[in-house]
C-alpha atoms as a PDB file:
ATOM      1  CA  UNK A   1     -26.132  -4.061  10.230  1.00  0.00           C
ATOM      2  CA  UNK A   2     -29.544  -4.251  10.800  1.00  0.00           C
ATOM      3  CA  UNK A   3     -30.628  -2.763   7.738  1.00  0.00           C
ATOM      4  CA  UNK A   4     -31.224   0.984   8.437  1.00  0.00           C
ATOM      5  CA  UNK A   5     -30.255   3.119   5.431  1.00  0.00           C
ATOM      6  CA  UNK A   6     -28.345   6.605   5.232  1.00  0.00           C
ATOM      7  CA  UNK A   7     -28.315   9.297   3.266  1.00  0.00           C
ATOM      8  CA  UNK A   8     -24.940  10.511   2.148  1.00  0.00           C
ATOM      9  CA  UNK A   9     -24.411  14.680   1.812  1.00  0.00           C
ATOM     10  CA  UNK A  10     -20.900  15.637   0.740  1.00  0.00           C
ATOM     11  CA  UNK A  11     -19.824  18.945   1.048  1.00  0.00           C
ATOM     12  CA  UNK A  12     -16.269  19.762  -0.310  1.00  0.00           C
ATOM     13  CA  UNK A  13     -15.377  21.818   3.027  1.00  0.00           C
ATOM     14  CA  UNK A  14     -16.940  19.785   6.008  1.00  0.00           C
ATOM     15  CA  UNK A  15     -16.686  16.459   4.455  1.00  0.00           C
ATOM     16  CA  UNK A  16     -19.654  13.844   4.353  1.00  0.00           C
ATOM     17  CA  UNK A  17     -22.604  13.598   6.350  1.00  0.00           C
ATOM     18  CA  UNK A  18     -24.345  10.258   6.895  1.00  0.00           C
ATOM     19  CA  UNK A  19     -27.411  11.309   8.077  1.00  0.00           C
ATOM     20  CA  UNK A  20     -31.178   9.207   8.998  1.00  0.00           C
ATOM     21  CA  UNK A  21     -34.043   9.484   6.680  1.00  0.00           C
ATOM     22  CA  UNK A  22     -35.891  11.775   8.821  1.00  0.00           C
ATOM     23  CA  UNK A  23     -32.516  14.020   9.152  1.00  0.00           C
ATOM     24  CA  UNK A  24     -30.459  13.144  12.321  1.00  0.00           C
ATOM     25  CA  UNK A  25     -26.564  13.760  11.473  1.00  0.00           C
ATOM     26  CA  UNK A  26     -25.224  10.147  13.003  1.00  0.00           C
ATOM     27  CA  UNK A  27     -21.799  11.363  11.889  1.00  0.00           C
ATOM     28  CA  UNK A  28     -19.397  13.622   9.973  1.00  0.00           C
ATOM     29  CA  UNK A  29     -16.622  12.369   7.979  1.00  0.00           C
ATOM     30  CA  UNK A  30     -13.990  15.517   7.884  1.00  0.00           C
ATOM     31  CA  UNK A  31     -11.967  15.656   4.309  1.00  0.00           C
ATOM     32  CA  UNK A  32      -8.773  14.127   4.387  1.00  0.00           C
ATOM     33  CA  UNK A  33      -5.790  16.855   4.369  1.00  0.00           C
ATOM     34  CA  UNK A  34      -3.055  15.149   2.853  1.00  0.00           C
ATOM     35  CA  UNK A  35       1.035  15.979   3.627  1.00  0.00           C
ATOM     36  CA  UNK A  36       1.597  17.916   0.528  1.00  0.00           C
ATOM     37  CA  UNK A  37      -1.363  20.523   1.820  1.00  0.00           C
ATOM     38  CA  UNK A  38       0.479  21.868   4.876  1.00  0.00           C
ATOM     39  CA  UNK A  39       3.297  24.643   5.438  1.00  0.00           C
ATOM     40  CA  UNK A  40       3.891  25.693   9.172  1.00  0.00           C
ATOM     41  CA  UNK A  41       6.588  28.643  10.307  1.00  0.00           C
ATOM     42  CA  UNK A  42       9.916  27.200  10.554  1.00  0.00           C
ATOM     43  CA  UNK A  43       9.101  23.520   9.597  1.00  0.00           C
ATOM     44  CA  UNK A  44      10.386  22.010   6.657  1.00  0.00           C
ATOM     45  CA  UNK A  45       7.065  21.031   4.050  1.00  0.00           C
ATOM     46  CA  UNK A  46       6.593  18.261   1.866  1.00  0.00           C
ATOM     47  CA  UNK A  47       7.919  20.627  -1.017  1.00  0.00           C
ATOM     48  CA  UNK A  48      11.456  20.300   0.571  1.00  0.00           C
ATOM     49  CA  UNK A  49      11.544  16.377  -0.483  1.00  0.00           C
ATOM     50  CA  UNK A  50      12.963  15.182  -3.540  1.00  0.00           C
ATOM     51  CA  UNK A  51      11.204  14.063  -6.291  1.00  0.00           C
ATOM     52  CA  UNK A  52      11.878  10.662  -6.163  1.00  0.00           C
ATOM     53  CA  UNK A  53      10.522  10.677  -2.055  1.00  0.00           C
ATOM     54  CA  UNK A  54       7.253  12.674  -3.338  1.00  0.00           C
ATOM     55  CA  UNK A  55       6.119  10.174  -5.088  1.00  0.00           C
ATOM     56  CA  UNK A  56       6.611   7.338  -2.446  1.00  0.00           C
ATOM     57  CA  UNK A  57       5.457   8.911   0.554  1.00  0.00           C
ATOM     58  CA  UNK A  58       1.761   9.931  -1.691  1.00  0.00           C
ATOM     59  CA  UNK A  59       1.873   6.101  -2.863  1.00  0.00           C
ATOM     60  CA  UNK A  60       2.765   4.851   1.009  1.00  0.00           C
ATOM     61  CA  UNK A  61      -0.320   7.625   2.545  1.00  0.00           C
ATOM     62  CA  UNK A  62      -2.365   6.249  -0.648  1.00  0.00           C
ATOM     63  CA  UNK A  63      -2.007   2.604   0.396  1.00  0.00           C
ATOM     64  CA  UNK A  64      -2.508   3.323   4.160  1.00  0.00           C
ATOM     65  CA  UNK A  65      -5.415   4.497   3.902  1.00  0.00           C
ATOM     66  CA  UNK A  66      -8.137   5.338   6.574  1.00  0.00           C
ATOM     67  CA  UNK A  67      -6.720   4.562  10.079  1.00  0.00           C
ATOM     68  CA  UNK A  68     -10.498   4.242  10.853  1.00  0.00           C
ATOM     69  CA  UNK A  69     -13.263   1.742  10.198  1.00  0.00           C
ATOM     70  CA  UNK A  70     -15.972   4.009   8.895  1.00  0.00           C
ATOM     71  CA  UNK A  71     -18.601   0.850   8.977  1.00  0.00           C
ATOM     72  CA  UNK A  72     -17.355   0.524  12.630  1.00  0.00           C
ATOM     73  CA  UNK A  73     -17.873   3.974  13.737  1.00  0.00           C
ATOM     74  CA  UNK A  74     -21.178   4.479  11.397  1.00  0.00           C
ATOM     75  CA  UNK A  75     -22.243   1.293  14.006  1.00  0.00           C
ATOM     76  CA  UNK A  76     -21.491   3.157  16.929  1.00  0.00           C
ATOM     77  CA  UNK A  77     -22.796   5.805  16.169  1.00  0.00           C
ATOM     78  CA  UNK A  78     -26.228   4.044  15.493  1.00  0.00           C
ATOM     79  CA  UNK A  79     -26.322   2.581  18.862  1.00  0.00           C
ATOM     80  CA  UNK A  80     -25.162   5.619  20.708  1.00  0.00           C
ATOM     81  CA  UNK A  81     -28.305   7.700  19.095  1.00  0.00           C
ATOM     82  CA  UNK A  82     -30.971   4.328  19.733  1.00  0.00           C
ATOM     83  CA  UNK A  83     -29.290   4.400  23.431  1.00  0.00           C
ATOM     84  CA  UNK A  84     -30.322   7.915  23.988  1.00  0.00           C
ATOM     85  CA  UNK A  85     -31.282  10.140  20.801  1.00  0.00           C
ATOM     86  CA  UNK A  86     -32.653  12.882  22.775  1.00  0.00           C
ATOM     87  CA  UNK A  87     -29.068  13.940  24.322  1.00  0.00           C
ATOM     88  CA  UNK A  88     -26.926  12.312  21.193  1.00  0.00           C
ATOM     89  CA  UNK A  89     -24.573  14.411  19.571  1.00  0.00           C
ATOM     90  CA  UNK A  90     -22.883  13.385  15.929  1.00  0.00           C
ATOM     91  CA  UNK A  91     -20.255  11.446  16.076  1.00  0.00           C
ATOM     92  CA  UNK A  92     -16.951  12.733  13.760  1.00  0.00           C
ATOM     93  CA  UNK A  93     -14.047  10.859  12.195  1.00  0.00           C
ATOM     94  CA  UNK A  94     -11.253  12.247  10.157  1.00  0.00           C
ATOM     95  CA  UNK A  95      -7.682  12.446   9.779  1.00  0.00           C
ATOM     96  CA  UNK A  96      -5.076  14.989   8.508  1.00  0.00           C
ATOM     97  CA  UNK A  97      -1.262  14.433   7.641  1.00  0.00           C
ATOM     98  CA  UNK A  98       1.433  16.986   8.664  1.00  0.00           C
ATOM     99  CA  UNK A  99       5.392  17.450   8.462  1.00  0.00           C
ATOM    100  CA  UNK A 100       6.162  17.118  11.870  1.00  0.00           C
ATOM    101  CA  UNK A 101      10.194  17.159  11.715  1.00  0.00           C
ATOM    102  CA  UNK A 102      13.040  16.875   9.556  1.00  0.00           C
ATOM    103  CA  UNK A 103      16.857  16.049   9.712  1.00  0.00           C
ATOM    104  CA  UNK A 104      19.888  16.129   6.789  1.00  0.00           C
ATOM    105  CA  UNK A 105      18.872  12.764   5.963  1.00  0.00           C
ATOM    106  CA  UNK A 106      15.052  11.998   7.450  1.00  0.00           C
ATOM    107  CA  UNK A 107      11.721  13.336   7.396  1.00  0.00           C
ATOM    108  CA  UNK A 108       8.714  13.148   9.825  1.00  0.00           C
ATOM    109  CA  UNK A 109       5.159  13.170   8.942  1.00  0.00           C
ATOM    110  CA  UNK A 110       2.798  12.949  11.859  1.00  0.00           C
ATOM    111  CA  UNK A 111      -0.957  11.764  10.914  1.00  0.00           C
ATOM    112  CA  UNK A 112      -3.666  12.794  13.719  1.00  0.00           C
ATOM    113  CA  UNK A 113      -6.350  10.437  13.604  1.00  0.00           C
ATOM    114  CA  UNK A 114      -9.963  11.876  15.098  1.00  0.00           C
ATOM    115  CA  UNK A 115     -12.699  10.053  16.438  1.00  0.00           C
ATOM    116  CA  UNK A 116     -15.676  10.448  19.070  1.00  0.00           C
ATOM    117  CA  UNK A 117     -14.592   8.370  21.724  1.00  0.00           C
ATOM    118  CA  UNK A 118     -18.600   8.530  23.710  1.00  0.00           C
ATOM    119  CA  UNK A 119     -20.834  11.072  23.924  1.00  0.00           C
ATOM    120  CA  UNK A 120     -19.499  14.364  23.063  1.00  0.00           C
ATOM    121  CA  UNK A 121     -16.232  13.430  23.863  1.00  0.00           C
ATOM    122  CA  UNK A 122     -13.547  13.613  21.111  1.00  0.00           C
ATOM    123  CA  UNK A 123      -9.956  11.984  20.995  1.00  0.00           C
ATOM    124  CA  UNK A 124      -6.981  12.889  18.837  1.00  0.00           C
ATOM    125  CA  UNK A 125      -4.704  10.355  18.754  1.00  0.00           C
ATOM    126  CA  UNK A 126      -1.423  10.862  16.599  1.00  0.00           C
ATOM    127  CA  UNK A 127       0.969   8.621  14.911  1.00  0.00           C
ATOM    128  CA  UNK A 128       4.299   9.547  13.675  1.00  0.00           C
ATOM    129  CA  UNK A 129       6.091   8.403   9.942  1.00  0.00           C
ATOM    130  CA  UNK A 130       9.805   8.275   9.254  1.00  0.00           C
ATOM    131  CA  UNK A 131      11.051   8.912   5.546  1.00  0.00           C
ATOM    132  CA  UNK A 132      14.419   9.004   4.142  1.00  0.00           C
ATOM    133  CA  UNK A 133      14.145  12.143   2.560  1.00  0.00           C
ATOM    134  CA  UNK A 134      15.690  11.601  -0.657  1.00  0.00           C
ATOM    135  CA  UNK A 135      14.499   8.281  -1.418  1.00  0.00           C
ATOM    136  CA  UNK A 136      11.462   8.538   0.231  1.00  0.00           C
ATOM    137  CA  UNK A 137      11.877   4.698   2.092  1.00  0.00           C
ATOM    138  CA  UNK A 138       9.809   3.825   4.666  1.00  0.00           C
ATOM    139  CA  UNK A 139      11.901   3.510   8.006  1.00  0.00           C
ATOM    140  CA  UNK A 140      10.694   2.104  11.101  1.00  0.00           C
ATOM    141  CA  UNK A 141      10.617   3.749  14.098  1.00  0.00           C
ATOM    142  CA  UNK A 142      12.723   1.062  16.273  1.00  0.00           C
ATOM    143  CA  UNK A 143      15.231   1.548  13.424  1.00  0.00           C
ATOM    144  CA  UNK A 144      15.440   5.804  14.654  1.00  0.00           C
ATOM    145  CA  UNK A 145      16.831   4.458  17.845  1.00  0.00           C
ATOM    146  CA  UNK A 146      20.189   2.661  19.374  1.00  0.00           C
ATOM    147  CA  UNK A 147      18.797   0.755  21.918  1.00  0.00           C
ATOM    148  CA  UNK A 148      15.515  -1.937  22.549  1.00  0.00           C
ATOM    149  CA  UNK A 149      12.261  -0.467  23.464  1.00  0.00           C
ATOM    150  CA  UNK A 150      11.890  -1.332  26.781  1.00  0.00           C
ATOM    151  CA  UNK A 151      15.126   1.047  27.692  1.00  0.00           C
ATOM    152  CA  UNK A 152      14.176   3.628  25.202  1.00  0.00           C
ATOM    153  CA  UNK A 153      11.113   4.140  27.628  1.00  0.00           C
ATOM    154  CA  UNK A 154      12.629   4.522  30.393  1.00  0.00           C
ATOM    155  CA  UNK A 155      15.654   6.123  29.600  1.00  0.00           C
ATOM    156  CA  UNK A 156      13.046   8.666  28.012  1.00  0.00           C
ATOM    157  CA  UNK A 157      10.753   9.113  31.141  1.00  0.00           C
ATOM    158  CA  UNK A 158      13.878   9.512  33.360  1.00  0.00           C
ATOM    159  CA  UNK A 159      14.875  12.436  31.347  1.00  0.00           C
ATOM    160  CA  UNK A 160      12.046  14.357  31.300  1.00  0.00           C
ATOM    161  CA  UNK A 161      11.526  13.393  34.796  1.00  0.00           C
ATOM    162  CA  UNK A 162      14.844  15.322  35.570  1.00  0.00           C
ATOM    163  CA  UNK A 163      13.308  18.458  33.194  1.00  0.00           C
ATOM    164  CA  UNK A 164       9.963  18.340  34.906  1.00  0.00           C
ATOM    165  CA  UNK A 165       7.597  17.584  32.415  1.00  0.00           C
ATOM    166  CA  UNK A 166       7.524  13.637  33.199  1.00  0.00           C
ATOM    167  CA  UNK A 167       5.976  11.773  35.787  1.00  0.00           C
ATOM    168  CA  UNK A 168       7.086  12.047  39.123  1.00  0.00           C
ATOM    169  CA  UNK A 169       5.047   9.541  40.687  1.00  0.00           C
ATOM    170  CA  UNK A 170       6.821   5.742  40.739  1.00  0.00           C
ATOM    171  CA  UNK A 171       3.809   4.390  40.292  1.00  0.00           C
ATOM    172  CA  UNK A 172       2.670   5.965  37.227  1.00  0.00           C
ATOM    173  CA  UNK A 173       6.277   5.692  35.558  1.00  0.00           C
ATOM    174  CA  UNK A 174       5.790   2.023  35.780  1.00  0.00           C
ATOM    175  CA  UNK A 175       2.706   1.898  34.279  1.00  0.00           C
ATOM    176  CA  UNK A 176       3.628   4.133  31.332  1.00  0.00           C
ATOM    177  CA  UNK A 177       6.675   1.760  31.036  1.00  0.00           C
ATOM    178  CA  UNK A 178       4.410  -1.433  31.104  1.00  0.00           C
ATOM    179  CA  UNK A 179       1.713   0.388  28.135  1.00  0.00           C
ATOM    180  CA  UNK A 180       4.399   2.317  26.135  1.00  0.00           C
ATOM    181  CA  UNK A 181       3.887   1.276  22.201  1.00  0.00           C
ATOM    182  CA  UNK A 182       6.397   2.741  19.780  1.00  0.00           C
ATOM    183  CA  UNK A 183       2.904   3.465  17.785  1.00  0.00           C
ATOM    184  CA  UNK A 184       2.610   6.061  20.889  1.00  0.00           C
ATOM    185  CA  UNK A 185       5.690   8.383  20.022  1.00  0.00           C
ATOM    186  CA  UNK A 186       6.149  11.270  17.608  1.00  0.00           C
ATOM    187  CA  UNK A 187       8.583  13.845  16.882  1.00  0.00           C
ATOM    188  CA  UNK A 188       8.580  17.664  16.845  1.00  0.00           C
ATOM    189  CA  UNK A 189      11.321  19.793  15.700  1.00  0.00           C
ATOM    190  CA  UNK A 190      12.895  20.059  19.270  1.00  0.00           C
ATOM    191  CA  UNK A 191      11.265  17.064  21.394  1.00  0.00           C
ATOM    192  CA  UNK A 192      10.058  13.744  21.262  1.00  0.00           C
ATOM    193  CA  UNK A 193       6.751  13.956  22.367  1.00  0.00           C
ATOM    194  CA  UNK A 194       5.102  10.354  24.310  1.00  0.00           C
ATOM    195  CA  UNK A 195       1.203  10.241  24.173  1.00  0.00           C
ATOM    196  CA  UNK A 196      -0.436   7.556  26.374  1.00  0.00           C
ATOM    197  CA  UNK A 197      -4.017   7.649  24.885  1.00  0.00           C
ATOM    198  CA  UNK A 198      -7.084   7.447  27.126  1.00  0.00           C
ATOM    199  CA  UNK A 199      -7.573   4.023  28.737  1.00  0.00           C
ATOM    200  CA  UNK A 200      -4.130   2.824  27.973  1.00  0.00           C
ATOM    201  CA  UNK A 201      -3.098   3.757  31.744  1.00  0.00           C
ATOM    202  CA  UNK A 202      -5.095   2.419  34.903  1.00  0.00           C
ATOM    203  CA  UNK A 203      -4.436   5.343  36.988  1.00  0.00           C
ATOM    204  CA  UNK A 204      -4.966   8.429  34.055  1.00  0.00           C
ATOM    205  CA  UNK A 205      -8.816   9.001  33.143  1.00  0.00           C
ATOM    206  CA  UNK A 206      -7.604  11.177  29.862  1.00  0.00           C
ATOM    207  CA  UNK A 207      -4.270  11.194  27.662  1.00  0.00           C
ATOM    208  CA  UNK A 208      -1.071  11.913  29.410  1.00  0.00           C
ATOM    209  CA  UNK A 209       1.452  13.546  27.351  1.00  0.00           C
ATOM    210  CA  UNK A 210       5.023  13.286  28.484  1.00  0.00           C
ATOM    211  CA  UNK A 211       7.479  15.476  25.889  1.00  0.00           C
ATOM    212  CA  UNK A 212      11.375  15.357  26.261  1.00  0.00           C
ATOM    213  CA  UNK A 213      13.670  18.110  24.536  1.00  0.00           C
ATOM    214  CA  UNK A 214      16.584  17.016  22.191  1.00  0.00           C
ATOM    215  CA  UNK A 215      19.151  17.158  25.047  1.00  0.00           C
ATOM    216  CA  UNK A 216      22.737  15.870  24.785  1.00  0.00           C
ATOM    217  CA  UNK A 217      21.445  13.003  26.573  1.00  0.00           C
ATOM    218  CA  UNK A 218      18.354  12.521  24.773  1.00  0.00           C
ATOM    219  CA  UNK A 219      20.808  12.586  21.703  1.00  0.00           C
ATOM    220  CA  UNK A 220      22.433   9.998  22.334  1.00  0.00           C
ATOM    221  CA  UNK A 221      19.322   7.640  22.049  1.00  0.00           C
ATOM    222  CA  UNK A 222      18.667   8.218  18.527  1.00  0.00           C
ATOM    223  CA  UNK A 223      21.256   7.309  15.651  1.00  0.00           C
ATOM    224  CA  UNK A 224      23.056  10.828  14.976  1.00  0.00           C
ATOM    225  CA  UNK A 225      21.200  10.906  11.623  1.00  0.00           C
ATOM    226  CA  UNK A 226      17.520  11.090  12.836  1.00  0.00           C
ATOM    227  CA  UNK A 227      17.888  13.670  15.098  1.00  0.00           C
ATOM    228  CA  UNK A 228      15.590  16.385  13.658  1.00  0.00           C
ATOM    229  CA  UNK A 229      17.586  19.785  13.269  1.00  0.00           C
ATOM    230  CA  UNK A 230      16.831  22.233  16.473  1.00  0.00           C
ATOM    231  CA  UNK A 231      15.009  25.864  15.747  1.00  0.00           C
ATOM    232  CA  UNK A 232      14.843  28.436  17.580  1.00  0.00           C
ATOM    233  CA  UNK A 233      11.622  29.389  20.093  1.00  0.00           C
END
């Protein structure tokens, strides 16, 4: 914004470098690694979609886009290095797209979105897409479950709570249940997975990850046709 220029180095591996005239890396873009790139052990790929739901999930990852404002982070970047060049390390944004779970009738695609939060410190923040795997349709998360939000939260933390991997403390449960976004939930074959990202909880100074297992009970929250199919560990 106030006029600097950059020069621009892309390499087909690392992605692009926006680097000063004299040479300081400000940032690295990473290259985008689309859905149909990735095959994982017992997952179910992109190449297990029909047709039909290839071609809408490229077009829907096509029109979303970068979940990142490269201008915005280019910014920040600027004014982290004229804060303090002599300790300033280059700031990175990327993101990649993954299968993440699959059911008879839906498929998950989780995207991980990565950006330098300050400093050297990084954040990986993921966000979780629901297909109908033979049409390919968009379908909303709220539309995965049977009941509102604000129980699907708590019904969630109370079970894995009772497993152990949840928060024990009052407290805390009540602020997750206060911050919880349905943006902040993603599926993996066998659990749900809940990630509060930095800041979003008073009490937490980094991410807190809460992940529930596709009990009986857990089941029972989700319409019987999203439940992803269970593998074996």
């Amino acid at each position: 914004s106030d006029g600097t220029e950059l020069h621009i180095w892309k390499n087909g591996w690392f992605g692009t470098m926006y680097q000063t005239a004299d040479g300081v890396e400000l940032l690295r873009e990473e290259v985008y690694i689309g859905p149909e790139n990735h095959y994982a052990g017992s997952t179910e790929s992109f190449d297990d979609l029909s047709e039909t739901a290839k071609d809408e999930v490229r077009e829907f990852y096509e029109k979303q886009g970068k979940l990142y404002d490269l201008q915005a982070e280019l910014e920040r970047a600027w004014k982290a290095y004229q804060e303090d060049s002599e300790h300033f390390c280059a700031f990175m944004a990327g993101q990649e797209t993954t299968p993440a779970a699959s059911s008879e009738q839906m498929f998950y695609f989780t995207t991980h979105l990565t950006r330098t939060i300050s400093g050297n410190t990084v954040q990986t923040t993921p966000r979780c897409d629901a297909f109908d795997r033979e049409t390919g349709e968009s379908i909303s998360l709220t539309a995965l479950f049977t009941c509102t939000e604000e129980k699907l939260i708590v019904d969630l933390l109370n079970l894995a709570e009772k497993a152990g991997s949840g928060p024990s403390d009052a407290a805390l449960q009540a602020e997750m249940e206060d911050a919880f976004r349905m943006e902040y939930l993603h599926f993996s074959q066998n659990e749900i997975w809940i990630e509060f990202p930095r800041g979003t909880l008073p009490s937490q100074e980094h991410t807190y990850l809460v992940s529930v297992a596709f009990s009986d009970d857990c089941k029972e929250l989700l319409q019987p046709w999203a439940v992803p199919k269970q593998v074996e560990q």
